[in-house]
C-alpha atoms as a PDB file:
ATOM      1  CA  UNK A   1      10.844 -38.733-118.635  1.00  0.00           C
ATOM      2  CA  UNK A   2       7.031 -37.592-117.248  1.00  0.00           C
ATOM      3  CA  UNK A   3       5.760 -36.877-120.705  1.00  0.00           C
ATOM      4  CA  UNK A   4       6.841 -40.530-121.211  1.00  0.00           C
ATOM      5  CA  UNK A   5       4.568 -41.563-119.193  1.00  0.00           C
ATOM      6  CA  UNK A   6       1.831 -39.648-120.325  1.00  0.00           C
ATOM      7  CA  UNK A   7      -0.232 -42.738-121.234  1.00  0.00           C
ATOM      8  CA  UNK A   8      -0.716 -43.668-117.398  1.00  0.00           C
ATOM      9  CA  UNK A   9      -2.610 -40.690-116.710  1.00  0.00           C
ATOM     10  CA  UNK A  10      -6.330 -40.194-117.698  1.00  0.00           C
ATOM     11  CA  UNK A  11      -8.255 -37.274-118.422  1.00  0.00           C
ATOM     12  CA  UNK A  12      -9.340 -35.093-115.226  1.00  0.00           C
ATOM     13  CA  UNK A  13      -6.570 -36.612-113.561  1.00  0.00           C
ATOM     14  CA  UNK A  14      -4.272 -33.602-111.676  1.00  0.00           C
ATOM     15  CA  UNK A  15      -0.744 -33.699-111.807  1.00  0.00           C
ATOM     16  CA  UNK A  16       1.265 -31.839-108.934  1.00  0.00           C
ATOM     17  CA  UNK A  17       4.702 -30.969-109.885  1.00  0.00           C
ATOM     18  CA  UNK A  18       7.720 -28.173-108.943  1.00  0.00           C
ATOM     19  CA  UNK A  19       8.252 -24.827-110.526  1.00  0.00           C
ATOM     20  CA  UNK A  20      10.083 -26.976-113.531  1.00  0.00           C
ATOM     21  CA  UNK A  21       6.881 -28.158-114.979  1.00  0.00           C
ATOM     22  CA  UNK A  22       4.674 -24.622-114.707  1.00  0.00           C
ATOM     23  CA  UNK A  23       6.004 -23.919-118.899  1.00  0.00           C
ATOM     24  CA  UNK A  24       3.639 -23.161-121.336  1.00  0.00           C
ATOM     25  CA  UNK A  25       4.734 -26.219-123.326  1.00  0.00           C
ATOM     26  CA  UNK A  26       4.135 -28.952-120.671  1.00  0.00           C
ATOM     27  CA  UNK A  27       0.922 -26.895-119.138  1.00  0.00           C
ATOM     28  CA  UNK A  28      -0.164 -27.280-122.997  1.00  0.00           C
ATOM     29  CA  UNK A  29       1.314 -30.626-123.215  1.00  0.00           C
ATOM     30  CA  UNK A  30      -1.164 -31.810-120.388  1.00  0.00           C
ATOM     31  CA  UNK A  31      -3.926 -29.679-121.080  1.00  0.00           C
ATOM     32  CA  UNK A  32      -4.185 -31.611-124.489  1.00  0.00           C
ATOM     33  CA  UNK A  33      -4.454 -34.722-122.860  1.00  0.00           C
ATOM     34  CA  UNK A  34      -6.541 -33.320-120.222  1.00  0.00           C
ATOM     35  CA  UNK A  35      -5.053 -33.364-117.119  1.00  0.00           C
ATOM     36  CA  UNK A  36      -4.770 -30.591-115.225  1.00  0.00           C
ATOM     37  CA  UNK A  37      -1.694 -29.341-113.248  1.00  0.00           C
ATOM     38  CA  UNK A  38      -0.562 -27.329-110.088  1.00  0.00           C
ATOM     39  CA  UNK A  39       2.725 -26.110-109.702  1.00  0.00           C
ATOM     40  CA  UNK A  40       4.174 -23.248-108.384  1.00  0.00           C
ATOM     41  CA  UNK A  41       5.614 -20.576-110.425  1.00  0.00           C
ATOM     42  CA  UNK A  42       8.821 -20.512-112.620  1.00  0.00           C
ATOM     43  CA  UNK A  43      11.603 -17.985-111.248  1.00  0.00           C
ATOM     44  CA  UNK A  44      11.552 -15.931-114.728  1.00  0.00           C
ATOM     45  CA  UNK A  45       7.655 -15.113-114.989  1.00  0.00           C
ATOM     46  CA  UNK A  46       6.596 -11.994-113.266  1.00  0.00           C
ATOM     47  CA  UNK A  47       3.578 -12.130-111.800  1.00  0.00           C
ATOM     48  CA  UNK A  48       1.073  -8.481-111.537  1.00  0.00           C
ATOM     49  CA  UNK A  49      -2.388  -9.616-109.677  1.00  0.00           C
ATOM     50  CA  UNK A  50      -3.488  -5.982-110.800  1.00  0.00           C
ATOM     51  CA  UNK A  51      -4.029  -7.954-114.116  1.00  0.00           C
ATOM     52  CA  UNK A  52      -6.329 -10.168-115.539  1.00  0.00           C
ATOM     53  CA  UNK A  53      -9.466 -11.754-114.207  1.00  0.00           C
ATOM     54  CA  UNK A  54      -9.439 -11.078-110.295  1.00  0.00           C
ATOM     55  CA  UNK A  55     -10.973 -13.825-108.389  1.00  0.00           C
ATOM     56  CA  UNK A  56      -9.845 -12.866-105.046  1.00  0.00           C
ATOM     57  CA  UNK A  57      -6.694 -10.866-103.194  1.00  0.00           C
ATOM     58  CA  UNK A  58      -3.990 -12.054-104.767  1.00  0.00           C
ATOM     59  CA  UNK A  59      -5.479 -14.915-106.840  1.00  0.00           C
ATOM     60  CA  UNK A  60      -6.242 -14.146-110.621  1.00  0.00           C
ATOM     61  CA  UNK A  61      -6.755 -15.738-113.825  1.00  0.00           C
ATOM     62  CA  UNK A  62      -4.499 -14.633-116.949  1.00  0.00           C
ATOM     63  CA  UNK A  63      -4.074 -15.604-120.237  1.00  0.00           C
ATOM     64  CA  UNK A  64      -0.052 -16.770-120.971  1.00  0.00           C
ATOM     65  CA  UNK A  65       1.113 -16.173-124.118  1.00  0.00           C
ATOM     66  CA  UNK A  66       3.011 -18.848-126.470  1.00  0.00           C
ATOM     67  CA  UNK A  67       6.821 -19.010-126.263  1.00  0.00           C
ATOM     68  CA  UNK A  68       9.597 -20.044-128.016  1.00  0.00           C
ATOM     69  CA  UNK A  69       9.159 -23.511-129.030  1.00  0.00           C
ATOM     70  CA  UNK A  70      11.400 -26.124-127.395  1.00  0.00           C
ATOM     71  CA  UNK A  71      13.743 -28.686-128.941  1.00  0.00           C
ATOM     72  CA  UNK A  72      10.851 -31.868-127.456  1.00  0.00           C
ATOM     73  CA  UNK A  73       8.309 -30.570-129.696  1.00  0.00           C
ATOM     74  CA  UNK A  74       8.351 -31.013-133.490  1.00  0.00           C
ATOM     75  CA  UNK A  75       7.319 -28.182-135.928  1.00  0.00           C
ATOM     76  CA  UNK A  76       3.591 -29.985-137.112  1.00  0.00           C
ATOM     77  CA  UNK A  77       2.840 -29.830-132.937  1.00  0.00           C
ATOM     78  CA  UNK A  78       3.614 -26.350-132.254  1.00  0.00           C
ATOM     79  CA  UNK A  79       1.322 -25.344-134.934  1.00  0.00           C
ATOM     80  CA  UNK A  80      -1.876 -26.510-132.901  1.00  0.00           C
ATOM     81  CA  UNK A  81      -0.927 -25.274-129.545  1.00  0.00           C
ATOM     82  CA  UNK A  82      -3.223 -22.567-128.832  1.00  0.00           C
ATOM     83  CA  UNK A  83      -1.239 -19.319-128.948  1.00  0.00           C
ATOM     84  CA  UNK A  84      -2.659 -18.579-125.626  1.00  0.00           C
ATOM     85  CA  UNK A  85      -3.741 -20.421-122.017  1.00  0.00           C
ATOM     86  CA  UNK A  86      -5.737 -19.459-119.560  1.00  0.00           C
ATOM     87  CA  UNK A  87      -3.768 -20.139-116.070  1.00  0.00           C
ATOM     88  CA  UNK A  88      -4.606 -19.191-112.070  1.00  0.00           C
ATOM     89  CA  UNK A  89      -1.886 -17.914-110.230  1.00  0.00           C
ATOM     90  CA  UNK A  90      -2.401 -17.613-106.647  1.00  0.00           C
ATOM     91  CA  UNK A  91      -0.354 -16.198-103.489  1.00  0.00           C
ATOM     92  CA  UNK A  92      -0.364 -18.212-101.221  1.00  0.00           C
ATOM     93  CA  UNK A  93       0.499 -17.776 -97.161  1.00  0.00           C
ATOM     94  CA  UNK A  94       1.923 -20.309 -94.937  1.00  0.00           C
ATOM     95  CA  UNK A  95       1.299 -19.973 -91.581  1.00  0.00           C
ATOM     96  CA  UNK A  96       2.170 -22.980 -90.052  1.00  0.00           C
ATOM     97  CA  UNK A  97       5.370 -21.820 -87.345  1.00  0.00           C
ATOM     98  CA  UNK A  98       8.511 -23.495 -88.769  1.00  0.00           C
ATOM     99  CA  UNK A  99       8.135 -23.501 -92.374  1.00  0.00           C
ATOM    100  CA  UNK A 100      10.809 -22.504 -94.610  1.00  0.00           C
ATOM    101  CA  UNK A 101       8.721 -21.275 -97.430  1.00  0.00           C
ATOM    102  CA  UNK A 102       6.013 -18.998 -95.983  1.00  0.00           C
ATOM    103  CA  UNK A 103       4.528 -18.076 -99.637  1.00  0.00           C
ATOM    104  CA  UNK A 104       3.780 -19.883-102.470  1.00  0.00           C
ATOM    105  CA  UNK A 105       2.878 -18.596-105.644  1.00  0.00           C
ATOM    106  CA  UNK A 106       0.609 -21.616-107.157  1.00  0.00           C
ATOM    107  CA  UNK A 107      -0.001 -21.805-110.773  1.00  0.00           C
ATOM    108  CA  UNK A 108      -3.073 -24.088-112.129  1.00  0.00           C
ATOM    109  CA  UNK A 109      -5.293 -24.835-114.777  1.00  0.00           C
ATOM    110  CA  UNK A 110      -8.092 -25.291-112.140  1.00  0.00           C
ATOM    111  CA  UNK A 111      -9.953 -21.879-112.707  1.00  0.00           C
ATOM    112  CA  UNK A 112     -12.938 -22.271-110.959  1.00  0.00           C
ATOM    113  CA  UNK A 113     -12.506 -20.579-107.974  1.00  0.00           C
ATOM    114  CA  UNK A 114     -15.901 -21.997-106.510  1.00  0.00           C
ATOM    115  CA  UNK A 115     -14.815 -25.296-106.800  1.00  0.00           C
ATOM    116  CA  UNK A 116     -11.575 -24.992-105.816  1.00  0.00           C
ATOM    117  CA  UNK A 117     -10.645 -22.632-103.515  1.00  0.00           C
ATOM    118  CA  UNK A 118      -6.977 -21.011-102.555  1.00  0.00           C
ATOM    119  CA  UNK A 119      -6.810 -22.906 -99.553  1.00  0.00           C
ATOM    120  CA  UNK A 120      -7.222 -26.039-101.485  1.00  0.00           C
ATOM    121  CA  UNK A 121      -4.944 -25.112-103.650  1.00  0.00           C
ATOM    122  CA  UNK A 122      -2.491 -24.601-101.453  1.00  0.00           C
ATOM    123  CA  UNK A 123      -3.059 -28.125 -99.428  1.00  0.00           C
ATOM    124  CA  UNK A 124      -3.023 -29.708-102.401  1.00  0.00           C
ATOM    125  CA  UNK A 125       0.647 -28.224-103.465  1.00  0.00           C
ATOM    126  CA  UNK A 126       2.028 -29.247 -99.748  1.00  0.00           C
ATOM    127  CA  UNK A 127       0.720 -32.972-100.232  1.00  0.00           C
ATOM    128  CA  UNK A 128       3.289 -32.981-102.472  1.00  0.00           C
ATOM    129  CA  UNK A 129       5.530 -33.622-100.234  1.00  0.00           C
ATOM    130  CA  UNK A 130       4.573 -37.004 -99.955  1.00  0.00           C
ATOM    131  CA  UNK A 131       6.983 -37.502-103.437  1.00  0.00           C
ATOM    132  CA  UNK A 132       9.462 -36.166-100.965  1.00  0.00           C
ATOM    133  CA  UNK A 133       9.378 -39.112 -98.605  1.00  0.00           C
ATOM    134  CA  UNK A 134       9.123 -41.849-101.068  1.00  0.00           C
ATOM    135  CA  UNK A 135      12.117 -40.604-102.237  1.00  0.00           C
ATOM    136  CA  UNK A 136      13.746 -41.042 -98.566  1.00  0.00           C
ATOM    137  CA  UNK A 137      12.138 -44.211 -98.706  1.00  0.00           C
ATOM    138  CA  UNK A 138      14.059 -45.039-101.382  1.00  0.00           C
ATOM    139  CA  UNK A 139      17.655 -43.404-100.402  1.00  0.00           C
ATOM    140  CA  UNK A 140      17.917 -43.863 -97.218  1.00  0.00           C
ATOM    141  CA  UNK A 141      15.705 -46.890 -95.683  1.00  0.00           C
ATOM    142  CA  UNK A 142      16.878 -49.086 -98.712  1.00  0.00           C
ATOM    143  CA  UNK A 143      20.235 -47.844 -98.557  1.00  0.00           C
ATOM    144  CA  UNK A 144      20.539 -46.651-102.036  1.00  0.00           C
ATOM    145  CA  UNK A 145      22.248 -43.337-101.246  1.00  0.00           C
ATOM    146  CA  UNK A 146      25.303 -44.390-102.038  1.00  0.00           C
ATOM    147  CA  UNK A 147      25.679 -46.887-105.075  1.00  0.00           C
ATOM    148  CA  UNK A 148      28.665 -49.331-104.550  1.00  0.00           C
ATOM    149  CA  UNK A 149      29.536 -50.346-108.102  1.00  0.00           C
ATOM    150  CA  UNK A 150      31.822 -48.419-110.704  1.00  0.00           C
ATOM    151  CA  UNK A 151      31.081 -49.065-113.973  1.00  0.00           C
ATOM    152  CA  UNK A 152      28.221 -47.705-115.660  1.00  0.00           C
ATOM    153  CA  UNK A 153      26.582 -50.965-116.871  1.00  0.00           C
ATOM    154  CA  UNK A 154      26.782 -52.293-113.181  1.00  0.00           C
ATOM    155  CA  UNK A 155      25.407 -48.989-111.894  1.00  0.00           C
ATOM    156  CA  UNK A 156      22.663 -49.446-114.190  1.00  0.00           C
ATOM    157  CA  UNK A 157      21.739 -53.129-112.465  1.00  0.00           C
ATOM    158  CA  UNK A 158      22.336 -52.173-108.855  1.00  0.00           C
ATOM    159  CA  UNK A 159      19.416 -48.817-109.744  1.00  0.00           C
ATOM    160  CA  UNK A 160      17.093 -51.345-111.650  1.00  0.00           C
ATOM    161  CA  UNK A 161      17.954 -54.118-108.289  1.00  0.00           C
ATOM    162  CA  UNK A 162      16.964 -51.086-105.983  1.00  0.00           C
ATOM    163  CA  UNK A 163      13.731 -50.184-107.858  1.00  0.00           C
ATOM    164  CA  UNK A 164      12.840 -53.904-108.298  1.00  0.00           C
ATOM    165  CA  UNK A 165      12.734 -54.583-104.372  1.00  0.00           C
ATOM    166  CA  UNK A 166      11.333 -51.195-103.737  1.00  0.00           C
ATOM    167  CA  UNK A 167       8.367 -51.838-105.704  1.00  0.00           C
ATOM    168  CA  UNK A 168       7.900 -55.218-104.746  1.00  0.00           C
ATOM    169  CA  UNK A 169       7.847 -53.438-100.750  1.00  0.00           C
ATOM    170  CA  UNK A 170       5.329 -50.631-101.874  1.00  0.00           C
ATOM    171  CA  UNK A 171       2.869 -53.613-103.316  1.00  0.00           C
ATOM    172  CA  UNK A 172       3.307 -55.223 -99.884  1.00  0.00           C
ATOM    173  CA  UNK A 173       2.265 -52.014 -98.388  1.00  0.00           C
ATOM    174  CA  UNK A 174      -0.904 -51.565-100.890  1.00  0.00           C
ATOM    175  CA  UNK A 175      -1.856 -54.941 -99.829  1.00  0.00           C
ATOM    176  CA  UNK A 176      -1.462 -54.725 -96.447  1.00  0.00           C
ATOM    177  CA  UNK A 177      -3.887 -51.084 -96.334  1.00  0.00           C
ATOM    178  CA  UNK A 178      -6.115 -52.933 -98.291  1.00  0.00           C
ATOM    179  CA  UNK A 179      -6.951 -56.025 -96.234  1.00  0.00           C
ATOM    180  CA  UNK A 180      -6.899 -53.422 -92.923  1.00  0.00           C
ATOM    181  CA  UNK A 181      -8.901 -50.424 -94.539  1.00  0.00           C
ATOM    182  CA  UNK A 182      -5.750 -48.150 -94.346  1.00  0.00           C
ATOM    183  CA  UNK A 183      -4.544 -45.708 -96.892  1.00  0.00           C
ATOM    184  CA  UNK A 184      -1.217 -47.063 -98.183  1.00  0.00           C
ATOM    185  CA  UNK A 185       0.801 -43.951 -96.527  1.00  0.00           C
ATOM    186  CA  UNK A 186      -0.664 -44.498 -93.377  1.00  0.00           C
ATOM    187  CA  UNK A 187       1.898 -47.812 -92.989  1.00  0.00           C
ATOM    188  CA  UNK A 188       4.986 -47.368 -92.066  1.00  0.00           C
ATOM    189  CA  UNK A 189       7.050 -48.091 -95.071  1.00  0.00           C
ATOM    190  CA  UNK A 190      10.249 -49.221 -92.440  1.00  0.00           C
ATOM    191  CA  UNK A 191       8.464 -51.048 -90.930  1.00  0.00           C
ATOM    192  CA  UNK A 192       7.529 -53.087 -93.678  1.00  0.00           C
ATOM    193  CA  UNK A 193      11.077 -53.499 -94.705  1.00  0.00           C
ATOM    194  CA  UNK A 194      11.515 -54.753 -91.495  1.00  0.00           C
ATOM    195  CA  UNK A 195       8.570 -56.841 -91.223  1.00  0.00           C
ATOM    196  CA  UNK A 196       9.851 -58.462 -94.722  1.00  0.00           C
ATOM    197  CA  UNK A 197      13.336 -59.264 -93.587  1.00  0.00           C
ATOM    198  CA  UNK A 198      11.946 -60.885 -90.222  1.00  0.00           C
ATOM    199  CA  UNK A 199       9.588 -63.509 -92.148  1.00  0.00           C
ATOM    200  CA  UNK A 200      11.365 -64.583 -95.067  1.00  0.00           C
ATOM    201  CA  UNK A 201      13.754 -66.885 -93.043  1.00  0.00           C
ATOM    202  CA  UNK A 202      10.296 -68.831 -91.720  1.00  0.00           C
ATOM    203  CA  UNK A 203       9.110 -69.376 -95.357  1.00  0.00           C
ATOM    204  CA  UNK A 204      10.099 -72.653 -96.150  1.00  0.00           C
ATOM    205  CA  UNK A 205       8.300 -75.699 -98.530  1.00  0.00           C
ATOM    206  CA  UNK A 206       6.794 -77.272 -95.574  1.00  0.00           C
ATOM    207  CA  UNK A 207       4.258 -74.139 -94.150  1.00  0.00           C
ATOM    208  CA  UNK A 208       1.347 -73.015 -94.849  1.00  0.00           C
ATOM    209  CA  UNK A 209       1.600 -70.338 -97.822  1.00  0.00           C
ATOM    210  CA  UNK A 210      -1.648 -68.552 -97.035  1.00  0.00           C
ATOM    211  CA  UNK A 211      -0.774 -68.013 -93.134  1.00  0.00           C
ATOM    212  CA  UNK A 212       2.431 -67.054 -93.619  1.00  0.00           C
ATOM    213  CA  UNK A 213       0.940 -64.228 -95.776  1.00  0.00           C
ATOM    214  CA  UNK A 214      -1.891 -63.084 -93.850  1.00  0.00           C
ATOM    215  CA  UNK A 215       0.526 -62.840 -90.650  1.00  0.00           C
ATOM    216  CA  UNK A 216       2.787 -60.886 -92.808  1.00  0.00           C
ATOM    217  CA  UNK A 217      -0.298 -58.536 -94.107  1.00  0.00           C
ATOM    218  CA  UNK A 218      -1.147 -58.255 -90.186  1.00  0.00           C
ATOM    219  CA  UNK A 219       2.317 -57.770 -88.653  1.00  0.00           C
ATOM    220  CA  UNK A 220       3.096 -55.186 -91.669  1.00  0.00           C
ATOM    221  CA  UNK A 221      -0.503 -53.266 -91.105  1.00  0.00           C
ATOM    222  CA  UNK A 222       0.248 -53.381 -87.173  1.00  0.00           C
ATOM    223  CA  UNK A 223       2.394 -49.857 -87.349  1.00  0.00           C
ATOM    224  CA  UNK A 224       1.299 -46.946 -89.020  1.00  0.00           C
ATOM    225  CA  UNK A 225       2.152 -43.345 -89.622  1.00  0.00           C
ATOM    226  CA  UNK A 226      -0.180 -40.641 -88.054  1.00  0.00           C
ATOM    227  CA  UNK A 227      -0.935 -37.532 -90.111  1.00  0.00           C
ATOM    228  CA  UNK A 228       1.111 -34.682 -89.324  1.00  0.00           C
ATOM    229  CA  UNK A 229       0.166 -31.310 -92.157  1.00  0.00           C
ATOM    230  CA  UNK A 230       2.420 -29.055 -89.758  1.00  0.00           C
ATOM    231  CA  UNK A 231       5.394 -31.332 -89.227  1.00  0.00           C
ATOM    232  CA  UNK A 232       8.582 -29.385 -88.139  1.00  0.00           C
ATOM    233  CA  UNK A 233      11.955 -30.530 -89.034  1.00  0.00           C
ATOM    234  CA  UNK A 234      15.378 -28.892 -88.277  1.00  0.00           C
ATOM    235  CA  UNK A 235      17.791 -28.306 -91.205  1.00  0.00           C
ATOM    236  CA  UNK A 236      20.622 -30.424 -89.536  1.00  0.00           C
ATOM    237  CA  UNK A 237      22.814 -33.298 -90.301  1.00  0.00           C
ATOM    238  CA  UNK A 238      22.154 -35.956 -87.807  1.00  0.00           C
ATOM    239  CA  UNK A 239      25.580 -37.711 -88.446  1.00  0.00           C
ATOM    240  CA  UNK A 240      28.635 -36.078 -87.223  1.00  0.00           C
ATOM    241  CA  UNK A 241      31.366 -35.983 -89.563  1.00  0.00           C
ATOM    242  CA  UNK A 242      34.453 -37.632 -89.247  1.00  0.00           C
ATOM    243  CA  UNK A 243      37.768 -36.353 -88.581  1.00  0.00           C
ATOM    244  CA  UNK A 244      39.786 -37.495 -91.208  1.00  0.00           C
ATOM    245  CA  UNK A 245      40.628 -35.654 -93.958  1.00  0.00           C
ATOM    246  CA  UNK A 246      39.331 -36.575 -97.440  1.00  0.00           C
ATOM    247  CA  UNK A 247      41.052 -38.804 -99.925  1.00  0.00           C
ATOM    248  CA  UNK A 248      43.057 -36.189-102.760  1.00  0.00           C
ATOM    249  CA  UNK A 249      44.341 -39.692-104.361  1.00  0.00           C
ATOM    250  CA  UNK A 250      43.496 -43.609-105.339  1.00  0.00           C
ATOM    251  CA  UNK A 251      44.348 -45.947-102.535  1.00  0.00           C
ATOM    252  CA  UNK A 252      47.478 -47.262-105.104  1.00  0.00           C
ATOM    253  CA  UNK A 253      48.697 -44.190-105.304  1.00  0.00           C
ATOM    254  CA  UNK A 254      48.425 -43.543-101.205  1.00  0.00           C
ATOM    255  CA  UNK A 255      50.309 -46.547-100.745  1.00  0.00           C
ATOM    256  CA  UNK A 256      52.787 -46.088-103.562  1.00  0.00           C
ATOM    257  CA  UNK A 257      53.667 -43.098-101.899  1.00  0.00           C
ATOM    258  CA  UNK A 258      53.920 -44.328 -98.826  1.00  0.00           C
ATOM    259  CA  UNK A 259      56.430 -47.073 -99.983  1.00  0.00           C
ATOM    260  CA  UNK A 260      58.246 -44.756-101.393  1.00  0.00           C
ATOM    261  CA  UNK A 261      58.428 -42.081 -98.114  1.00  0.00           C
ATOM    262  CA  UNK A 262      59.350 -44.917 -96.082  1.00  0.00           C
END
């Protein structure tokens, strides 16, 4: 689904993704197009920093060798992919108290090491996380964890519904940071929902369109979201769960049952 959207990224552009796009096909795949990436490592390369070209402790540059070709690229491709790529790998250390991970073992097509440092590096990889939180955004603030209908057509339309008004709350956002110097992750993206739901019941044929707008803009811009690199979060479940035990049968069936017990 990314490399489908290869056309929306332009060269010098850096992607940041998870261990499942550090391949030598999609490093190549993006290196063609010139973007760069950082990722961290896949599980099944072995990394020795006594190799290759040392830039620091523990941060190197080696040259990965082509694999097996996958099933997404045709025959006529493969043939032009270099049969080698120069990569950084980098360890990594998290000191911030707190943190699960407390390595990382960063892999990137940004060799320079003048220009881009480890430490960069690695607070580039952790702003990642910001994909994280759109993604609660999404789930749990539009209430889209849990998907109501049960066929797969009408799954299909309540998704597209979700993204639809999701989008249209993220453009809100971008024009709210705009008109009060903000970046758009500095607003709260809550309170925008909320902001939304209170001033659609005032819009009516008979105000003023362009007040009604810039009050939104203002009221939406009015709460924002400090920056907080070493956030700490517990691994808990806020909600307790209930005490019932789960369904093992349809509600027919229950009832059937039931009638028939009784």
């Amino acid at each position: 689904m990314l490399r489908g959207l290869a056309d929306l990224f332009s060269p010098e552009d850096i992607l940041m993704g998870d261990r499942y796009y550090s391949g030598y096909w999609d490093i190549a795949f993006w290196l063609e197009r010139g973007v760069d990436l950082v990722s961290i490592i896949s599980v099944s390369r072995k990394v020795d920093f006594h190799k290759g070209q040392r830039l620091g402790k523990e941060d190197h540059i080696v040259q990965w060798k082509k694999t097996a070709r996958p099933e997404w690229i045709d025959k006529e491709t493969a043939r032009n992919v270099p049969a080698t790529i120069s990569i950084r790998e980098a360890r990594i250390t998290i000191e911030t108290p707190g943190f699960r991970v407390k390595h990382l073992l960063v892999v990137t097509t940004l060799t320079d090491a003048e220009l881009y440092s480890k430490e960069e590096l690695g607070n580039l990889y952790c702003q990642r996380w910001q994909a994280e939180l759109q993604l609660r955004s999404l789930k749990t603030h539009m209430g889209m964890e849990k998907l109501r209908c049960k066929t797969p057509a009408m799954v299909r339309k309540e998704f597209a519904s979700y993204l639809l008004a999701y989008n249209c709350i993220r453009r809100l956002r971008l024009e709210a940071a705009r008109s009060s110097g903000l970046q758009p992750r500095e607003i709260s993206f809550k309170h925008t929902l909320q902001s939304l739901n209170e001033f659609f019941p005032r819009l009516s044929p008979s105000c003023n369109l362009d007040h009604w707008l810039s009050s939104l803009l203002t009221t939406v811009s009015e709460v924002q979201v400090a920056n907080r690199p070493g956030r700490r979060e517990p691994y808990t479940c806020k909600l307790r769960p209930k005490d019932f035990p789960r369904p093992k049968e349809t509600r027919s069936k229950f009832k059937s049952r039931k009638r028939q017990t009784s």
